[in-house]
Protein backbone atom coordinates (compact mmCIF):
# COMPACT_ATOMS: atom_id res chain seq x y z
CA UNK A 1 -158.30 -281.96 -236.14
CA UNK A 2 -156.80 -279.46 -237.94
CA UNK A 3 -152.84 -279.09 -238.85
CA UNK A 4 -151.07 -275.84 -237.95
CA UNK A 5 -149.58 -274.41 -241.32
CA UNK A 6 -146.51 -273.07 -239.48
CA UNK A 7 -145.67 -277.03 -238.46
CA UNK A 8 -141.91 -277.81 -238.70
CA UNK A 9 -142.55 -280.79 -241.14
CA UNK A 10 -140.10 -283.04 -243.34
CA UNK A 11 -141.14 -284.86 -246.15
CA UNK A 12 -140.05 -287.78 -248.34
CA UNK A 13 -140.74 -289.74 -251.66
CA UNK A 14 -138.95 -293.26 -250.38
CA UNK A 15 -135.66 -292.39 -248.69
CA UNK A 16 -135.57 -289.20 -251.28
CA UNK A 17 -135.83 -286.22 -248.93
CA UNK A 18 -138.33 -283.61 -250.91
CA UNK A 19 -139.29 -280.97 -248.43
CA UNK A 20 -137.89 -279.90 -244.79
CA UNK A 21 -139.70 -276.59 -243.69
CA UNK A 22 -142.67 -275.16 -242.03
CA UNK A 23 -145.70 -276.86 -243.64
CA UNK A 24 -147.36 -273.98 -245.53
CA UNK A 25 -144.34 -273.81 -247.14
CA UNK A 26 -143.09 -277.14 -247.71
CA UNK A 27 -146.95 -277.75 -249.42
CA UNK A 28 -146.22 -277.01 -253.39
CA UNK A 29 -143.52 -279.82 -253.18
CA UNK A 30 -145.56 -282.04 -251.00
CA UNK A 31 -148.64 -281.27 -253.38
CA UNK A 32 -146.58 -281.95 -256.32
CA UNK A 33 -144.96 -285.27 -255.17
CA UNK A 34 -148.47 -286.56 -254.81
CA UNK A 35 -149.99 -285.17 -258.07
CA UNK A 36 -147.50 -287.21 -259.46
CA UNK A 37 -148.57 -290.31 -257.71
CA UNK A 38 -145.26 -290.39 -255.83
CA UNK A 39 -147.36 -290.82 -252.36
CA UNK A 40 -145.09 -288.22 -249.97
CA UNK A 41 -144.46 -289.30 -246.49
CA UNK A 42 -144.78 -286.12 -244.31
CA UNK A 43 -143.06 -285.90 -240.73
CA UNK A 44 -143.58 -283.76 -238.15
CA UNK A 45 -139.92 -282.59 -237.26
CA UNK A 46 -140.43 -282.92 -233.14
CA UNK A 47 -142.44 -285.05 -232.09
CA UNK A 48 -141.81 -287.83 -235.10
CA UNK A 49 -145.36 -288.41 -235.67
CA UNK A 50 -146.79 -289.11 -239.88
CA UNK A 51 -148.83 -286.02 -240.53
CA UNK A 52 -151.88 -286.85 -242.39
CA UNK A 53 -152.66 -284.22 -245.32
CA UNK A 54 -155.94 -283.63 -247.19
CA UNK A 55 -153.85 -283.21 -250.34
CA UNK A 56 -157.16 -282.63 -252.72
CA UNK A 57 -157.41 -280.13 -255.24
CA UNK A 58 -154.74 -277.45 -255.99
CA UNK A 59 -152.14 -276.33 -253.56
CA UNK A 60 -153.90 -273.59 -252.29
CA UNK A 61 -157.53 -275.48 -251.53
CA UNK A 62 -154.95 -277.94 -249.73
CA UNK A 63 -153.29 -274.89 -248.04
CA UNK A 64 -156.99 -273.40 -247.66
CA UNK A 65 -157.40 -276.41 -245.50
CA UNK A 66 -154.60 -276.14 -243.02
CA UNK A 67 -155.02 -274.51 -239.67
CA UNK A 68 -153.70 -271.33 -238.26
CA UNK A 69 -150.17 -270.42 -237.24
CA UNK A 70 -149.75 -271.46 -233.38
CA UNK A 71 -148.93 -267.76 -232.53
CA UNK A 72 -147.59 -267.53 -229.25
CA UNK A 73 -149.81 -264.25 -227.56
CA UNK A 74 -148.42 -261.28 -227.30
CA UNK A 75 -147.70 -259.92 -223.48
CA UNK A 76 -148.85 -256.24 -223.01
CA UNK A 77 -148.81 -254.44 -220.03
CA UNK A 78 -149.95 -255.22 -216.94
CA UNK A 79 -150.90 -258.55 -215.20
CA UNK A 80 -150.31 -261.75 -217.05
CA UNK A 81 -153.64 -264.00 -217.90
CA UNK A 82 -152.38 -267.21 -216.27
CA UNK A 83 -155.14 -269.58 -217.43
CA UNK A 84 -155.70 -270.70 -213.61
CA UNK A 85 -158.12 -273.95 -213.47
CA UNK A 86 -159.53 -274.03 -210.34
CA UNK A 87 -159.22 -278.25 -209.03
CA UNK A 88 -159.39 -280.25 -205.64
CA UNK A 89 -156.44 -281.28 -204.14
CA UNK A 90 -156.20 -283.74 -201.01
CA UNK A 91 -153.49 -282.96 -198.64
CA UNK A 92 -152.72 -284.22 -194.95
CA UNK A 93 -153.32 -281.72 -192.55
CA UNK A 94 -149.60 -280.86 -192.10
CA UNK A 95 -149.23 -280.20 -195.43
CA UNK A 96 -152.25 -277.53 -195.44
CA UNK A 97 -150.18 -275.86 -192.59
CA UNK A 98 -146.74 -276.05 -194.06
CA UNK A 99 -148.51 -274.75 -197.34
CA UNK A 100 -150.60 -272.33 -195.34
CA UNK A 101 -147.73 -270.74 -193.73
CA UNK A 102 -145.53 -270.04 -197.09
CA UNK A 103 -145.41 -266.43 -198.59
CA UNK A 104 -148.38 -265.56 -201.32
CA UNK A 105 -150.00 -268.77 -199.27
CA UNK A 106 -151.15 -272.45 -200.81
CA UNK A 107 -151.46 -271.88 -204.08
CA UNK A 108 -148.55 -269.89 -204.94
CA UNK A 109 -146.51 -272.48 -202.97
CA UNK A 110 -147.69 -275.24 -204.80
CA UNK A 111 -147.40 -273.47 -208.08
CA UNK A 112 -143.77 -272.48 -206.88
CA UNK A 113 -142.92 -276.71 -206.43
CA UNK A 114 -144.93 -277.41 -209.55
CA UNK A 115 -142.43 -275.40 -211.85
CA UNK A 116 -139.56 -276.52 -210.00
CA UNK A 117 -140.28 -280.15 -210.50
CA UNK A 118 -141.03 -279.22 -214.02
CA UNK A 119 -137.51 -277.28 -214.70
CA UNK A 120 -135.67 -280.45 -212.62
CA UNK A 121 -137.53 -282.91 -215.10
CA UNK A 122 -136.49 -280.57 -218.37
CA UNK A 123 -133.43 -282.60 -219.80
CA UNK A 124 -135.18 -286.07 -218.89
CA UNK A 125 -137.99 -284.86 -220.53
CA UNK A 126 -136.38 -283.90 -223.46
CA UNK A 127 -134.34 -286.93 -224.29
CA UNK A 128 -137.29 -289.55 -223.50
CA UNK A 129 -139.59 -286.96 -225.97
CA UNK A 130 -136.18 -286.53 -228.47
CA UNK A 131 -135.68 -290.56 -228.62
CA UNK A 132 -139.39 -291.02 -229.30
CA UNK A 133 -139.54 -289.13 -231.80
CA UNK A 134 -136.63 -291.07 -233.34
CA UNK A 135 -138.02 -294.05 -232.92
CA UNK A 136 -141.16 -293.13 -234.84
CA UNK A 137 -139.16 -291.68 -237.86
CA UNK A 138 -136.70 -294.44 -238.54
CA UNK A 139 -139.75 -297.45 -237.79
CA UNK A 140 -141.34 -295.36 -240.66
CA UNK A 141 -138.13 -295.06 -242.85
CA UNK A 142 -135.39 -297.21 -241.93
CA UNK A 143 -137.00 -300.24 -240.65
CA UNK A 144 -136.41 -302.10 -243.91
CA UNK A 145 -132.37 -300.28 -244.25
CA UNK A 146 -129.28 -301.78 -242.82
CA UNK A 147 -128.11 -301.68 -238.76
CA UNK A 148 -131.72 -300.46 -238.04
CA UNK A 149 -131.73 -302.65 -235.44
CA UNK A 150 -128.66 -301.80 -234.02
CA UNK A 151 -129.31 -297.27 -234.70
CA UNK A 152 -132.63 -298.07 -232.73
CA UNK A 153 -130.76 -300.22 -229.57
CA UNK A 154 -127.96 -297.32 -229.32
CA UNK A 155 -130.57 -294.50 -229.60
CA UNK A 156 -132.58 -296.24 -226.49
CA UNK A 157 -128.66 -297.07 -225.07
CA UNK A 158 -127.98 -293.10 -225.00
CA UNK A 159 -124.99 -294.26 -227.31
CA UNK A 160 -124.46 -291.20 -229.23
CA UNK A 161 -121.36 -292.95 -231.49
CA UNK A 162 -122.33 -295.94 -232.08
CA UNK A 163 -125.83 -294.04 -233.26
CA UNK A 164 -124.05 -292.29 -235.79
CA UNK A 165 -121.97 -295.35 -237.05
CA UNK A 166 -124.93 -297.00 -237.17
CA UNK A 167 -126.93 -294.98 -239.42
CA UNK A 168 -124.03 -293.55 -241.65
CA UNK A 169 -124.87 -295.89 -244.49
CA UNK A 170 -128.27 -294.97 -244.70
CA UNK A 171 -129.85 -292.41 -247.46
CA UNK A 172 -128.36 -288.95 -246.57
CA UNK A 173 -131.92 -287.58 -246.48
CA UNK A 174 -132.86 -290.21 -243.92
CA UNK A 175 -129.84 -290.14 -241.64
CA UNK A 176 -129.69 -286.62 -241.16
CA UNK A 177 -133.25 -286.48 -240.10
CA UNK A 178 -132.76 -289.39 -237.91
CA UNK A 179 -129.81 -287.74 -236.43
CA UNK A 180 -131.60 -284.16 -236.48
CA UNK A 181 -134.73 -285.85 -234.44
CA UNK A 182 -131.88 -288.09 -232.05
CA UNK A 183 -129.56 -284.93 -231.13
CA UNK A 184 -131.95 -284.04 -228.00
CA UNK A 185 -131.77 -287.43 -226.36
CA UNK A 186 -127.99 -287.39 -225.41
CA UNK A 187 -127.16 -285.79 -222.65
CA UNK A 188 -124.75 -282.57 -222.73
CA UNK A 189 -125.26 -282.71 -226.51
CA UNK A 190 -123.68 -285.53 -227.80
CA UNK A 191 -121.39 -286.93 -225.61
């Protein structure tokens, strides 16, 4: 699978904090870290996850190796290419008529409740996605550091202060990436 080279990425050499950028560019110090037998730890800044580099060679057969920008498509005029998949859904007949009887018909009516469900699931989404990705980071890097156990039962609490007391000792490098990966999973902010 390849890596997009415009991945928002953060990387560290133990709790030292060498890189925090989009990958292509964050590479050289990556590279270099590793080069130097450091062994780099590379994050991907949402979702948490380690990102696994083929670091061989110079920076730019490493960069060479990388995958394209995710480019979001440019609209142009005229109708939008909406990807439709064509699938079977089983429905009572009521439904069929109640669906059958809305404006544009059944499929615009269930593509109509689709994105509203999605939009009303949004901020839940967001915080369960924003507290995994949390999770993943400090189990990675703070596991071993003081009141991890304590920074991971406040994230999961929705305890926004006693989060941030929590992981104020750690390395700065590592607390403000914990924090930075946390913010999304209290509600209103952080409240």
């Amino acid at each position: 699978m390849s890596i997009p080279s415009d991945l928002p990425v953060v990387a560290f050499v133990g709790a030292r904090r060498i890189a925090r950028d989009r990958l292509d560019r964050a590479l050289p110090a990556i590279h270099a870290a590793a080069a130097a037998g450091e062994g780099p730890l590379v994050f991907d800044r949402v979702d948490g996850r380690v990102v696994d580099l083929d670091l061989r060679g110079d920076v730019a057969a490493a960069r060479a190796r990388l995958g394209p920008a995710l480019v979001e498509a440019r609209r142009g005029p005229g109708r939008p290419k909406l990807g439709v998949t064509p699938r079977e859904v089983t429905l009572l007949p009521r439904h069929w008529d109640w669906l059958a009887a809305q404006p544009g018909g059944a499929s615009v009516a269930l593509r109509k409740l689709v994105e509203a469900q999605m939009k009303a699931a949004e901020g839940p989404d967001r915080a369960r996605r924003s507290k995994e990705a949390a999770y993943r980071f400090m189990t990675a890097m703070a596991g071993d550091l003081p009141n991890y156990e304590e920074a991971t039962r406040m994230l999961f609490a929705g305890d926004w202060t006693a989060f941030d007391a929590a992981v104020e000792a750690w390395p700065e490098g590592v607390r403000d990436v914990a924090r930075e990966m946390a913010a999304g999973a209290w509600r209103n902010g952080m409240s």
